[in-house]
Protein backbone atom coordinates (compact mmCIF):
# COMPACT_ATOMS: atom_id res chain seq x y z
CA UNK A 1 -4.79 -59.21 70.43
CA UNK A 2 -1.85 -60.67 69.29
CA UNK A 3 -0.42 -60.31 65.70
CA UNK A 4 1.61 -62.90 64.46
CA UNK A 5 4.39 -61.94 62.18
CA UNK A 6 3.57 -61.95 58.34
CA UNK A 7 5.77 -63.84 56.10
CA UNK A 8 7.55 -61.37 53.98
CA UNK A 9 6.79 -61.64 50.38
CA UNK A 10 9.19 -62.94 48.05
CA UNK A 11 10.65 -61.37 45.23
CA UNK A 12 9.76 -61.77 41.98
CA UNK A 13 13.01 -64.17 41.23
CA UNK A 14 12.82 -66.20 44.05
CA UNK A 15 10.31 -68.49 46.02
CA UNK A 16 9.30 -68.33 49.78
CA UNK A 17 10.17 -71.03 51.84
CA UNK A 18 7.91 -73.75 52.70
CA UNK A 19 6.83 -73.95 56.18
CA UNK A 20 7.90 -77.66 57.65
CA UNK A 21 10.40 -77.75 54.80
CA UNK A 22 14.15 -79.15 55.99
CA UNK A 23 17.10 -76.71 56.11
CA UNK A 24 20.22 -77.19 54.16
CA UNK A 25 22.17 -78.67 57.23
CA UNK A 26 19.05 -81.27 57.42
CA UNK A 27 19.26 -82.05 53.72
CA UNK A 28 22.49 -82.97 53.42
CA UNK A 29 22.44 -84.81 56.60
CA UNK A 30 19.60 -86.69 54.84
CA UNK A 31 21.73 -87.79 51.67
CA UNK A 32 24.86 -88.41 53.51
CA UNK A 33 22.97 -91.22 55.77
CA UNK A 34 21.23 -92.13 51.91
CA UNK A 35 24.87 -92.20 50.71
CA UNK A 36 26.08 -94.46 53.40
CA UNK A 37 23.12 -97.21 53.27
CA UNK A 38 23.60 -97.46 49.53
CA UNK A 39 27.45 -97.82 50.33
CA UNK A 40 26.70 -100.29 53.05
CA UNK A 41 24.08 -102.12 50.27
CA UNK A 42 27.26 -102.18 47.68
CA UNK A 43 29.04 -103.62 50.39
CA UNK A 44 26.71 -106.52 51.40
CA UNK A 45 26.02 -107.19 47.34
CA UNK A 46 29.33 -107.63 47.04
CA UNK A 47 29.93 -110.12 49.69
CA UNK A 48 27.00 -111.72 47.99
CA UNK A 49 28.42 -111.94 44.69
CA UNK A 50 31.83 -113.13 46.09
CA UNK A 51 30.05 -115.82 48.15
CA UNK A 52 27.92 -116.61 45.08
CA UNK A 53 31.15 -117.13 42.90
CA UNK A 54 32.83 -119.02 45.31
CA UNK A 55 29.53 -121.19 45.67
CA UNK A 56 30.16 -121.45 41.80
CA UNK A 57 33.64 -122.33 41.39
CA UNK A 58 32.79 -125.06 44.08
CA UNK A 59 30.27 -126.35 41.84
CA UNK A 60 32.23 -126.51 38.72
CA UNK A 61 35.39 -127.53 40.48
CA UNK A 62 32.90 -131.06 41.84
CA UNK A 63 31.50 -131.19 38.43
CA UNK A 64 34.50 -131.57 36.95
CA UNK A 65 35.62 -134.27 39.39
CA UNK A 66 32.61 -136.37 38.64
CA UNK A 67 33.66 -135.93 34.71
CA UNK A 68 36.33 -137.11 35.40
CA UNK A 69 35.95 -140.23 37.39
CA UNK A 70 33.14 -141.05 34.87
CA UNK A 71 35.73 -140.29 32.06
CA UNK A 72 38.17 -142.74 33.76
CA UNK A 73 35.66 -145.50 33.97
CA UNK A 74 34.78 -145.26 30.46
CA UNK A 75 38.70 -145.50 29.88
CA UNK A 76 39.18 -148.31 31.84
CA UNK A 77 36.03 -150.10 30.87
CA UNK A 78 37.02 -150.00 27.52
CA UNK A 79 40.04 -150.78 27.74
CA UNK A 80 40.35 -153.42 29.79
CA UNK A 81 37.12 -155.59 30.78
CA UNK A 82 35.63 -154.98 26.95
CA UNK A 83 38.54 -156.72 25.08
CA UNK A 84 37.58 -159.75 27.32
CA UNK A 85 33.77 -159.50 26.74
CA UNK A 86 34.23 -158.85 23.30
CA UNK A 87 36.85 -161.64 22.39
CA UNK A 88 33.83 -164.02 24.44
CA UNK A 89 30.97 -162.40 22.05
CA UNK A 90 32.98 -162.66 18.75
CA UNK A 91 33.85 -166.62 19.65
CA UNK A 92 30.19 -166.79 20.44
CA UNK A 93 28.63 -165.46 17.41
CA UNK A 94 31.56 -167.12 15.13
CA UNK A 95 30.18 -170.61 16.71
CA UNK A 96 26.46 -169.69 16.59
CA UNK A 97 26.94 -169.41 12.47
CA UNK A 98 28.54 -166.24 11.85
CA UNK A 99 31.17 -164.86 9.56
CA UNK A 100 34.18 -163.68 11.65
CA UNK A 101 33.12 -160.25 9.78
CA UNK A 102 29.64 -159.97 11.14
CA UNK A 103 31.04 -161.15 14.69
CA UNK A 104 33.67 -158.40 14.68
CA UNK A 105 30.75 -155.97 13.53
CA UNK A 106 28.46 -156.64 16.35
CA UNK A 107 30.78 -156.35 19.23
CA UNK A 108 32.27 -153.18 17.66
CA UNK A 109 28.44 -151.48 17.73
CA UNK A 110 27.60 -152.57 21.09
CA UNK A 111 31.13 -151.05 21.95
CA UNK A 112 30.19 -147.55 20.45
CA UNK A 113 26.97 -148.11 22.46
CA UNK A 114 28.64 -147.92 25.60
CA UNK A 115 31.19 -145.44 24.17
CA UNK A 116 28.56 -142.64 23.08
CA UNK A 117 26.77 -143.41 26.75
CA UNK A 118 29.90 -142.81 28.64
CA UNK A 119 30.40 -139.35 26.46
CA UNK A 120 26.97 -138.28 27.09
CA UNK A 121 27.86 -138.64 30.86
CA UNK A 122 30.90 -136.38 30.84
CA UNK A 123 29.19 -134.04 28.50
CA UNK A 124 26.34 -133.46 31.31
CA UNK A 125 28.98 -132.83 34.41
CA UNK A 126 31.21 -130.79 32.02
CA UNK A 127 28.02 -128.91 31.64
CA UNK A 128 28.10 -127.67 35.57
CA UNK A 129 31.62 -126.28 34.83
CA UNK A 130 29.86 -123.49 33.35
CA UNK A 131 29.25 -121.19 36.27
CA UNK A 132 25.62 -120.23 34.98
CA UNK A 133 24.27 -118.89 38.15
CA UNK A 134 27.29 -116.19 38.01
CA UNK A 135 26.89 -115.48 34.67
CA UNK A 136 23.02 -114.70 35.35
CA UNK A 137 24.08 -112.64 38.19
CA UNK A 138 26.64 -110.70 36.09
CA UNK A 139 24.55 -110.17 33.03
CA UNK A 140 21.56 -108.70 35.78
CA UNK A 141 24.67 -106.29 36.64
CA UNK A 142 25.28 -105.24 33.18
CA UNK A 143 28.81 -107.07 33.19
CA UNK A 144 29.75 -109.63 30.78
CA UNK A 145 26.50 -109.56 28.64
CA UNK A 146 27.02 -112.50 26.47
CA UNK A 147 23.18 -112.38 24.68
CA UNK A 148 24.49 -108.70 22.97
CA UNK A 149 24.33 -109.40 19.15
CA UNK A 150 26.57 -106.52 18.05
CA UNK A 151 29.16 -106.28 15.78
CA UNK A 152 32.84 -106.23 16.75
CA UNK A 153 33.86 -102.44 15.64
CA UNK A 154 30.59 -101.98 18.23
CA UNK A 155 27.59 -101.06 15.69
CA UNK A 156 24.66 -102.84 16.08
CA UNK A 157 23.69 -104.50 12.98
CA UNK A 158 20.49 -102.69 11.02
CA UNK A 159 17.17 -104.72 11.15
CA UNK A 160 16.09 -105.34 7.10
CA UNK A 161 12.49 -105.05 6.49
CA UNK A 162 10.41 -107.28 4.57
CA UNK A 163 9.94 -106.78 0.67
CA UNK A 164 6.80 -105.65 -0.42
C-alpha cells in the first residue's frame, strides 16, 4: 500500500494552507490584470464623459444660435414692421370712434403680446445652454454636486424638531 504524505499540522499561530488555494505569484497576477481592466474602464469612462461634454457644448452652442435668431426677429419685428401695423391700427380705431388714448392703448397691449411671446421663446433655447446631461453625469461622479444644502464655512445646517 501506498501512504500518501500527511499534511503537517500547523502551529498554533498560523493556519494551514488550503488545498486548490492560489499562490502569492497567482494572486498578484490576479489583481494586477483587476488593476488594469479598472484602468482600461477609467479610460473608456473618460472618453465617454469627454464625448458626452462635447455632445453638450454642441447642444448649448445650437441652442444659443436659435436664441438668438429668435431674439433678432423679435428685434426686428418690433422694430420695424410693428410701427407700420400699429400706426394702421391706431388710425383704425381713432376712425371706428375711439379716443386717440384708447387707440394708443390697444396697439401698445397687443405689442407686449407679441413682446412677452418672443421672450418666452428665447427663454426656452437659453434653457438648452445649460448642459444638464453633464451636470447629471458629474453629480453621479460626485463632482460639482449642486443639490448639497450646506453652509459655506462647510457645516451642514441642524434639522429643528417640531414643538411639542
Amino acid at each position: 500500500m501506498s501512504e500518501q504524505p500527511q499534511p503537517t499540522p500547523a502551529t498554533p499561530g498560523e493556519e494551514a494552507p488550503r488545498p486548490g488555494s492560489p499562490g502569492l505569484e497567482e494572486s498578484l497576477r490576479e489583481v494586477r490584470d483587476s488593476a488594469r481592466g479598472a484602468a482600461s474602464s477609467a479610460r473608456l469612462t473618460a472618453k465617454a464623459m469627454r464625448r458626452l461634454i462635447a455632445a453638450d457644448f454642441a447642444l448649448a452652442r445650437s441652442a444659443f444660435g436659435r436664441a438668438l435668431a429668435w431674439a433678432g426677429a423679435a428685434i426686428v419685428f418690433g422694430a420695424s414692421a410693428w410701427f407700420l401695423i400699429a400706426g394702421t391700427i391706431i388710425a383704425l380705431l381713432q376712425r371706428s370712434g375711439f379716443s386717440w388714448f384708447q387707440s394708443l392703448l390697444f396697439t401698445a397691449l397687443g405689442s407686449l403680446v407679441i413682446t412677452a411671446f418672443a421672450a418666452w421663446r428665447v427663454s426656452h433655447y437659453f434653457d438648452y445652454t445649460g448642459m444638464h446631461a453633464t451636470r447629471r453625469q458629474l453629480s453621479r461622479f460626485g463632482l460639482f454636486d449642486e443639490d448639497g444644502d450646506d453652509d459655506e464655512d462647510g457645516v451642514a445646517p441642524v434639522a429643528k424638531e417640531p414643538a411639542p
